[in-house]
Protein backbone atom coordinates (compact mmCIF):
# COMPACT_ATOMS: atom_id res chain seq x y z
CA UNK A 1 83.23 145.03 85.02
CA UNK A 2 85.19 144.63 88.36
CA UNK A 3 88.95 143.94 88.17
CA UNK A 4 90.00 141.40 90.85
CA UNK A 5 93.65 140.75 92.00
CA UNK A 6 94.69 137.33 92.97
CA UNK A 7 97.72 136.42 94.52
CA UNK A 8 99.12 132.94 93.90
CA UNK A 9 98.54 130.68 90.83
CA UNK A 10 98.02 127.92 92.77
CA UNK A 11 94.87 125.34 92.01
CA UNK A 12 92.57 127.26 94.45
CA UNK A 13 93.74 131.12 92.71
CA UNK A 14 93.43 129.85 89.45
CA UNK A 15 90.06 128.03 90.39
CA UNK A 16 89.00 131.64 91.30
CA UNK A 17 90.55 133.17 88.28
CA UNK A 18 88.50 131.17 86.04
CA UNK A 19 85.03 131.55 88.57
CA UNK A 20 85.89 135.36 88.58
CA UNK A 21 85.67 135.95 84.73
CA UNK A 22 83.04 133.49 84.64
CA UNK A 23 80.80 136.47 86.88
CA UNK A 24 82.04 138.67 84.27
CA UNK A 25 84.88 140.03 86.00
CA UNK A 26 88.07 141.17 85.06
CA UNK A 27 90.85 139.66 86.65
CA UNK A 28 94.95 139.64 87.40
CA UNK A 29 96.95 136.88 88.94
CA UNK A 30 100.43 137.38 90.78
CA UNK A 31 102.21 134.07 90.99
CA UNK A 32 105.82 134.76 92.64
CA UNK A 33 107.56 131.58 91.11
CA UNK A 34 108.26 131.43 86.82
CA UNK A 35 105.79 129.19 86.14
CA UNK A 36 102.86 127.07 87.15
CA UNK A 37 103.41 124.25 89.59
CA UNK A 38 106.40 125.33 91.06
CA UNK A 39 107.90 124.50 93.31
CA UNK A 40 106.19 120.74 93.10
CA UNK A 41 106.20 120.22 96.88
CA UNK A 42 102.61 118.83 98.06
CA UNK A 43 101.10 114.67 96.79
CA UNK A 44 99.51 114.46 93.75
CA UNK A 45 96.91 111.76 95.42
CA UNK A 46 93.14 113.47 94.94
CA UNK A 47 89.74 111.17 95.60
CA UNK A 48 87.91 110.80 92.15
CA UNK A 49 84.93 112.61 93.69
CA UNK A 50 87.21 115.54 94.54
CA UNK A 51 88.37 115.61 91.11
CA UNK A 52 85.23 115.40 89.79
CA UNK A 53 83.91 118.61 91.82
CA UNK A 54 86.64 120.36 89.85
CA UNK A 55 86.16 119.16 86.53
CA UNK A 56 84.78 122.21 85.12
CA UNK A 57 88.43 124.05 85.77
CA UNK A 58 90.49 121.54 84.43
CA UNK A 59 90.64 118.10 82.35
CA UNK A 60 92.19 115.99 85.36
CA UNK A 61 92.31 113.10 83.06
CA UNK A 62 95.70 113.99 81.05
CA UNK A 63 97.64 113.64 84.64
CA UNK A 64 96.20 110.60 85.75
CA UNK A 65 99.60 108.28 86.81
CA UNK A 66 97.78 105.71 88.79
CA UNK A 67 94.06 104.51 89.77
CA UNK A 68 94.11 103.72 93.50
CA UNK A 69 90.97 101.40 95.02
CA UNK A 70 91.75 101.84 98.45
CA UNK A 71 94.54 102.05 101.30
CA UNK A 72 96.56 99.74 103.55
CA UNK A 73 95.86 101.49 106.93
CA UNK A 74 98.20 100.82 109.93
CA UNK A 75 97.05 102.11 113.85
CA UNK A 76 100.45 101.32 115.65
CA UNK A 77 101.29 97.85 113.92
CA UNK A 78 97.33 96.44 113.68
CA UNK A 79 96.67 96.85 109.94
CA UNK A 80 93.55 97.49 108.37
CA UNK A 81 93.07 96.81 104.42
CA UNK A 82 89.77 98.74 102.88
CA UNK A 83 89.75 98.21 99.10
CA UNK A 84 87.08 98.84 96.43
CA UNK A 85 86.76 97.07 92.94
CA UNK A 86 86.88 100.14 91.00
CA UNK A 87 89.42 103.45 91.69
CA UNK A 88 88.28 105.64 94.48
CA UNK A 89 91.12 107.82 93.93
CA UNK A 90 94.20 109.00 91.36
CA UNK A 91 97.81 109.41 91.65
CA UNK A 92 98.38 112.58 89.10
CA UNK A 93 100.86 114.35 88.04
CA UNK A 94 100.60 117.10 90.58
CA UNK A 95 102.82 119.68 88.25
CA UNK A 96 100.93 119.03 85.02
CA UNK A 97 97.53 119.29 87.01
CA UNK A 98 98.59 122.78 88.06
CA UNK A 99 99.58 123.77 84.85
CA UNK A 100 95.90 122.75 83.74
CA UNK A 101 94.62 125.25 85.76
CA UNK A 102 96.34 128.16 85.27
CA UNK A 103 96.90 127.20 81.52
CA UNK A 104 92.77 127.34 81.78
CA UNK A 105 92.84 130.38 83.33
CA UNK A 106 94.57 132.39 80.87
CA UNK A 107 92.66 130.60 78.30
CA UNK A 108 89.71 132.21 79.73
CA UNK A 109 90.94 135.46 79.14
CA UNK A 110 93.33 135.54 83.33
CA UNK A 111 96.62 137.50 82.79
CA UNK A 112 98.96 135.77 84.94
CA UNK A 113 102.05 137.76 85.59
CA UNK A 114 104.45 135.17 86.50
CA UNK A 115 108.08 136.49 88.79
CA UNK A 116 105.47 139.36 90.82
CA UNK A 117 105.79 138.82 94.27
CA UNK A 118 103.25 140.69 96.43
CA UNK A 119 103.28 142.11 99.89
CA UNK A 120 101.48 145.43 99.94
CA UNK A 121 101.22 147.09 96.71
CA UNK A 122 97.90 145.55 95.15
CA UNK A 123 96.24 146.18 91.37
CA UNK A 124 92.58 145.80 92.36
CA UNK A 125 90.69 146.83 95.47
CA UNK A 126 89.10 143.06 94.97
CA UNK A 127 91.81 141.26 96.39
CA UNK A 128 91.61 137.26 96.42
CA UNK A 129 94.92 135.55 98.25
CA UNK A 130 95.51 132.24 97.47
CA UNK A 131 99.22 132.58 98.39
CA UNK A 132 99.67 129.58 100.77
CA UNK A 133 99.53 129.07 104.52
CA UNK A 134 102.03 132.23 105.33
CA UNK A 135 99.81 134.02 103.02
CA UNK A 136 101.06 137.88 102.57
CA UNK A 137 97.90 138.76 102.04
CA UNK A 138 96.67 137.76 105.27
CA UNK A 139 99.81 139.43 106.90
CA UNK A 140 99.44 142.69 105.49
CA UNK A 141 95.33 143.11 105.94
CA UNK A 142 96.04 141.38 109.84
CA UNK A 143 93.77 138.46 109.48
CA UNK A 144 94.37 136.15 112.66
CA UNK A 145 96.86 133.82 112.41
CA UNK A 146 97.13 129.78 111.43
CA UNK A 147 98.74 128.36 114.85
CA UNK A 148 98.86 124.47 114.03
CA UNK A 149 101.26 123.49 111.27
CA UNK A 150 102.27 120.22 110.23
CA UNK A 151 105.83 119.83 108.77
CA UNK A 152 106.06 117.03 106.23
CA UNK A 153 108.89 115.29 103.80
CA UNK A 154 108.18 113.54 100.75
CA UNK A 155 110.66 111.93 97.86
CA UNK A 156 109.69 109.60 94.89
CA UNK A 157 111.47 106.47 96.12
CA UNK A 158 112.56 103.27 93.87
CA UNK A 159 110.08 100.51 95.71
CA UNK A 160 108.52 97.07 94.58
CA UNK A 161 104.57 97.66 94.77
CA UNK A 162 103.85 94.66 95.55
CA UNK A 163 99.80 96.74 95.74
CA UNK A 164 100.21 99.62 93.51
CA UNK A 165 96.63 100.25 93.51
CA UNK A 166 96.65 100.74 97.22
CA UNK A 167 98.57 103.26 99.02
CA UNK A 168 100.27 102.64 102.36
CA UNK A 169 99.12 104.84 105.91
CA UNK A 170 101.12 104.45 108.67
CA UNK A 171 99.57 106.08 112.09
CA UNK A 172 101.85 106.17 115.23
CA UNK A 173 102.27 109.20 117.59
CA UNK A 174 105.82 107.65 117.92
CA UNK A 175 107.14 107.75 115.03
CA UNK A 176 104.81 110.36 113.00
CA UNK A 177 103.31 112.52 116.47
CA UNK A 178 100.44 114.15 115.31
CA UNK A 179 100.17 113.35 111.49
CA UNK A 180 101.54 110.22 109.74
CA UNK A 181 103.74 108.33 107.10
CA UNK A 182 102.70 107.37 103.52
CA UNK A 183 103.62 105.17 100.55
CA UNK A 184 101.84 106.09 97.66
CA UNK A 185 102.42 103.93 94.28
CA UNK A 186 103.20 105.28 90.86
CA UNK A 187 103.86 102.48 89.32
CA UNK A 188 105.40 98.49 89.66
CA UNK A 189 108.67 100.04 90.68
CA UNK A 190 108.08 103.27 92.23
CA UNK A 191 106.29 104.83 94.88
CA UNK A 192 106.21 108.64 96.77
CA UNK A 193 107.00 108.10 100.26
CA UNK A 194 106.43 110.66 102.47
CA UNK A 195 105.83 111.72 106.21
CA UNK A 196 104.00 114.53 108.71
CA UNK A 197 105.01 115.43 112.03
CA UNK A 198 102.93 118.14 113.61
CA UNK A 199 104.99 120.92 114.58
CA UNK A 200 106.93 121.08 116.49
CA UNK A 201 108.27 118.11 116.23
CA UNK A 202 110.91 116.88 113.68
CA UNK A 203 109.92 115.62 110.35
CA UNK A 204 113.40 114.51 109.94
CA UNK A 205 112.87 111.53 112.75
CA UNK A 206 109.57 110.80 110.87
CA UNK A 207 111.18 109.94 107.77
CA UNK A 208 114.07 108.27 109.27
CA UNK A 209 111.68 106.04 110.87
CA UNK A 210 109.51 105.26 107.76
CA UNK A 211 112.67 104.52 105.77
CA UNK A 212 113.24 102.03 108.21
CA UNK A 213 109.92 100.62 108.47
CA UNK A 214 109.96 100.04 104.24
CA UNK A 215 113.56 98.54 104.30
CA UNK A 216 114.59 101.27 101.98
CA UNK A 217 118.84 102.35 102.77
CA UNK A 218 119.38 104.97 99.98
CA UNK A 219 116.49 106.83 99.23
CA UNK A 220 117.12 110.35 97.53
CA UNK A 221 116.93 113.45 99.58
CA UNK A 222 113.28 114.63 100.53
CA UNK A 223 111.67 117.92 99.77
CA UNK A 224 109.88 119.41 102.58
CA UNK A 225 106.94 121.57 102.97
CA UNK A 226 104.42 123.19 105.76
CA UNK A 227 100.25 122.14 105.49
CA UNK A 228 97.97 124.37 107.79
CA UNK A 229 95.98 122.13 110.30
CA UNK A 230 93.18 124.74 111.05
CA UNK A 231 90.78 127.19 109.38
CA UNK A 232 91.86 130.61 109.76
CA UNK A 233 89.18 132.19 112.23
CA UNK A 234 88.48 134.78 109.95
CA UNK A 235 88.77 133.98 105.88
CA UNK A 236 87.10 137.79 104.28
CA UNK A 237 86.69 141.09 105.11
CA UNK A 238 85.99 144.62 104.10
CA UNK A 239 88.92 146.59 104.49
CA UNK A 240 87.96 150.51 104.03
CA UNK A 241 86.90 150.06 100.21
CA UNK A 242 88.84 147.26 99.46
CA UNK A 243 87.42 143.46 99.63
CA UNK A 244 89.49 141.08 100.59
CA UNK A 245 89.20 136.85 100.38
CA UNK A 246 91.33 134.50 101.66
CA UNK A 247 91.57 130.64 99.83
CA UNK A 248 93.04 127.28 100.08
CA UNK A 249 95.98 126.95 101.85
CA UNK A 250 95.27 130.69 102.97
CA UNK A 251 92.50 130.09 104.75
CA UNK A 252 93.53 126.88 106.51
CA UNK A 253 90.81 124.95 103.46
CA UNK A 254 92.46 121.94 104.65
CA UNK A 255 91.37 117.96 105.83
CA UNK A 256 93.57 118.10 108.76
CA UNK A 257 93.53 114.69 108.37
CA UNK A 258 95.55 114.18 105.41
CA UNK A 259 96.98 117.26 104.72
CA UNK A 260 95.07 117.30 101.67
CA UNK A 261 93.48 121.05 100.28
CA UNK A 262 93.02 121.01 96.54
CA UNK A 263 89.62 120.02 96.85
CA UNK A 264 88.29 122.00 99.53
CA UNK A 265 90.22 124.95 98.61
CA UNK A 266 89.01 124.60 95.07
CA UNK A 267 85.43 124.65 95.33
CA UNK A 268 86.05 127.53 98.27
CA UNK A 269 87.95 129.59 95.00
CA UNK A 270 84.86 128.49 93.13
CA UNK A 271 82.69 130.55 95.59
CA UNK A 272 85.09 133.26 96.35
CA UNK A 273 85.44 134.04 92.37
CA UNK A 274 82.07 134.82 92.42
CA UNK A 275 81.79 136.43 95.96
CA UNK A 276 84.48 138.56 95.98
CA UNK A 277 82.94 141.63 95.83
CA UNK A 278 80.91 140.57 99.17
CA UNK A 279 83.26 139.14 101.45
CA UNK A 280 80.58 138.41 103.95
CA UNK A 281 78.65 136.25 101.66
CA UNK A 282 81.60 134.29 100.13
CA UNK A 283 82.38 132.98 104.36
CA UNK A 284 78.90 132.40 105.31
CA UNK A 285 78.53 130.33 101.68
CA UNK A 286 81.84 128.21 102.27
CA UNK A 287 81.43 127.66 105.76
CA UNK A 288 78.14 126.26 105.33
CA UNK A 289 78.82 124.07 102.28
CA UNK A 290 81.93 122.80 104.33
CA UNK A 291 82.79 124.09 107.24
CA UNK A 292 81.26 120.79 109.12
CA UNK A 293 83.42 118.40 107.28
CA UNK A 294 86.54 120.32 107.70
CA UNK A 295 85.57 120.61 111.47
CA UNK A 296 85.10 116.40 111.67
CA UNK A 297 88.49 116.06 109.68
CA UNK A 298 89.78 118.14 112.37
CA UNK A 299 87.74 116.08 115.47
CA UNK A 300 89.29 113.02 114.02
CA UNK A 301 92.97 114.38 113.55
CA UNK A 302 92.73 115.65 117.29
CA UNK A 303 91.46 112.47 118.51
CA UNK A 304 93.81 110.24 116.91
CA UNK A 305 97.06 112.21 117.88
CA UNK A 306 96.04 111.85 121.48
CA UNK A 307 96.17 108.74 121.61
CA UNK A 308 99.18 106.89 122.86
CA UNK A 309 100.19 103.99 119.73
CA UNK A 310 99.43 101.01 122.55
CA UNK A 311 95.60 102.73 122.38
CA UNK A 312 96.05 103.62 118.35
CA UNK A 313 96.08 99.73 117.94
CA UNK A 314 93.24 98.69 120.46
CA UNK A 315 91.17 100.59 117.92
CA UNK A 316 92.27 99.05 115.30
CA UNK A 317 91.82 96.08 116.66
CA UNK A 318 88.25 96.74 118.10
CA UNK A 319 87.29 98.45 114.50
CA UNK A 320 87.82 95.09 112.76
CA UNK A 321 85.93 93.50 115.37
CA UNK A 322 83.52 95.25 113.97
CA UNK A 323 84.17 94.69 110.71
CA UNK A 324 85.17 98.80 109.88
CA UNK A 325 86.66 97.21 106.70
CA UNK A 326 83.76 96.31 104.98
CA UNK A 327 81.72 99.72 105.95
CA UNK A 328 84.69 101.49 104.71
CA UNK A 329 84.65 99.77 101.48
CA UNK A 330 81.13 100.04 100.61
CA UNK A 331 80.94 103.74 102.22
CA UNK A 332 84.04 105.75 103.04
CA UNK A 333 84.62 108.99 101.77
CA UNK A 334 88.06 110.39 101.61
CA UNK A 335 86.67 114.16 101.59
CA UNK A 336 83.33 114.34 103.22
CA UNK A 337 83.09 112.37 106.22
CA UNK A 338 79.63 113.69 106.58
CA UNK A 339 78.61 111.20 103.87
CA UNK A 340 79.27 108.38 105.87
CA UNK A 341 77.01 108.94 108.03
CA UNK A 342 73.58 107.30 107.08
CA UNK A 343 71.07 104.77 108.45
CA UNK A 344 73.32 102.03 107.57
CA UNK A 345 76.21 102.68 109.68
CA UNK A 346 73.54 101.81 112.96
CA UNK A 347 72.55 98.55 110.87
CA UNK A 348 76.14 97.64 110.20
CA UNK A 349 77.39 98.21 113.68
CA UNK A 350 74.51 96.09 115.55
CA UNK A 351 74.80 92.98 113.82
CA UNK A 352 78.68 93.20 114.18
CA UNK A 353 78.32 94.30 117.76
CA UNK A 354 76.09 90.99 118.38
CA UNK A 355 78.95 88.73 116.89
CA UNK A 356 81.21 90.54 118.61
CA UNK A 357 80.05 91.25 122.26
């Protein structure tokens, strides 16, 4: 039996936790804050198919707040609307979900030493950090460094959803440069509004601007919080005899996109829990399972925040030219963009192209 030390009880360490003892392992988590899910910065909006991939760690059900079927989309004032007829997606309970996790974790036989910060002094030569985008682990084993940050703001705000099984995405390099603004519904009356700016810009402008866009004069004072927008070059190495595995948030596991790493950084833990004791393995396994969708989440992110907002909403307009909206509906994926692309998408876009042209 191999003991393995993660730091951070996070989704993606206690996804490993549980994929460690799982490969027999013995394993030891260090989560700095007193409990899980603290401090509750990040969205609690997952695709269903994400959730699903992670079902096996955790019963996502009990922190489901809201079924979404699809998203309001504006590109600098053109607005798209893609909507399916059942839920594509959940609004959860992000604190409960990652109290589900680690509460599975230690149910599985993980001791989780809650209030243990780590920097240098480790209690396993297996070392798995899951400690966030200015991971310590990284730091102290001199992994190269996450460059591209994006700096967002979020607050649940009292809101008539007039849609509350849509959420809200605003894209403008003028008000939100490099990321974007959200409204995502909890219910009738209330919605999480939030905004991205990529650094380093100010987040505080962003959410000025959104609150103006919404109509909304006293909205309670956002939390903020710092997403990765790029996988770390390197995510494992051998380090004399110790073994050492970056995830999540750690190692940039991130739709740069959205923001959005409990899913990708997940099913990377998955792998690294059992990998851990080859390093080399655990990259060349993750990269190739989803390395290319991370990379088109990050084409797309690039793409769109070079564009000025009076090109943002020629696209939109030329995209429902071509009737985007439907394809979306029928075949978006919020997680794999890869899966999008089949036969149909030539089919779609040449009978739209000959009503359009």
């Amino acid at each position: 039996m191999t003991k393995i030390h993660i730091v951070g009880a996070g989704p993606a360490g206690s996804i490993a936790a549980i994929s460690a003892l799982r490969s027999g392992h013995e394993v030891v988590v260090s989560e700095e804050h007193p409990s899980a899910g603290l401090p509750q910065n990040c969205s609690g909006h997952f695709s269903k198919d994400g959730l699903d991939s992670l079902k096996q760690f955790a019963d996502y059900r009990k922190t489901i707040i809201n079924p979404i079927r699809g998203a309001h989309i504006h590109l600098a004032g053109e607005k798209l609307s893609v909507r399916r007829g059942s839920p594509v997606s959940f609004v959860c309970d992000r604190a409960a979900l990652d109290t589900a996790f680690a509460s599975h974790a230690e149910d599985e036989g993980a001791k989780i030493n809650y209030g243990e910060r780590i920097l240098s002094r480790f209690h396993s030569d297996n070392i798995i950090g899951a400690d966030g985008p200015h991971s310590a682990v990284a730091r102290h084993f001199s992994f190269p460094p996450i460059r591209k940050f994006a700096a967002t703001l979020q607050a649940m705000v009292d809101y008539k959803c007039e849609d509350r099984d849509m959420v809200e995405v605003y894209l403008s390099n003028d008000a939100f440069p490099g990321f974007f603004g959200w409204v995502i519904p909890h219910d009738e009356c209330h919605a999480e509004f939030g905004v991205g700016v990529e650094l380093p810009h100010r987040a505080a402008d962003a959410w000025s601007r959104l609150l103006k866009t919404k109509g909304v004069r006293a909205p309670p004072r956002p939390k903020g919080f710092i997403i990765p927008m790029e996988v770390r070059a390197r995510t494992a190495k051998a380090a004399g005899r110790r073994n050492v595995v970056l995830v999540g948030d750690a190692a940039g596991q991130v739709k740069a996109t959205t923001g959005g790493g409990v899913v990708f950084g997940g099913n990377c833990a998955s792998i690294a829990g059992r990998r851990i004791t080859h390093p080399g393995a655990y990259e060349a396994e993750w990269k190739g399972r989803f390395g290319l969708d991370l990379a088109i989440h990050s084409f797309i992110h690039d793409y769109i925040a070079s564009q000025t907002d009076i090109q943002l909403a020629a696209i939109g307009k030329r995209l429902k030219k071509l009737n985007c909206e439907e394809y979306l509906a029928r075949n978006g994926h919020m997680d794999h963009p890869t899966r999008m692309l089949h036969p149909e998408i030539v089919s779609h876009f040449i009978k739209n192209i000959a009503g359009v042209v």
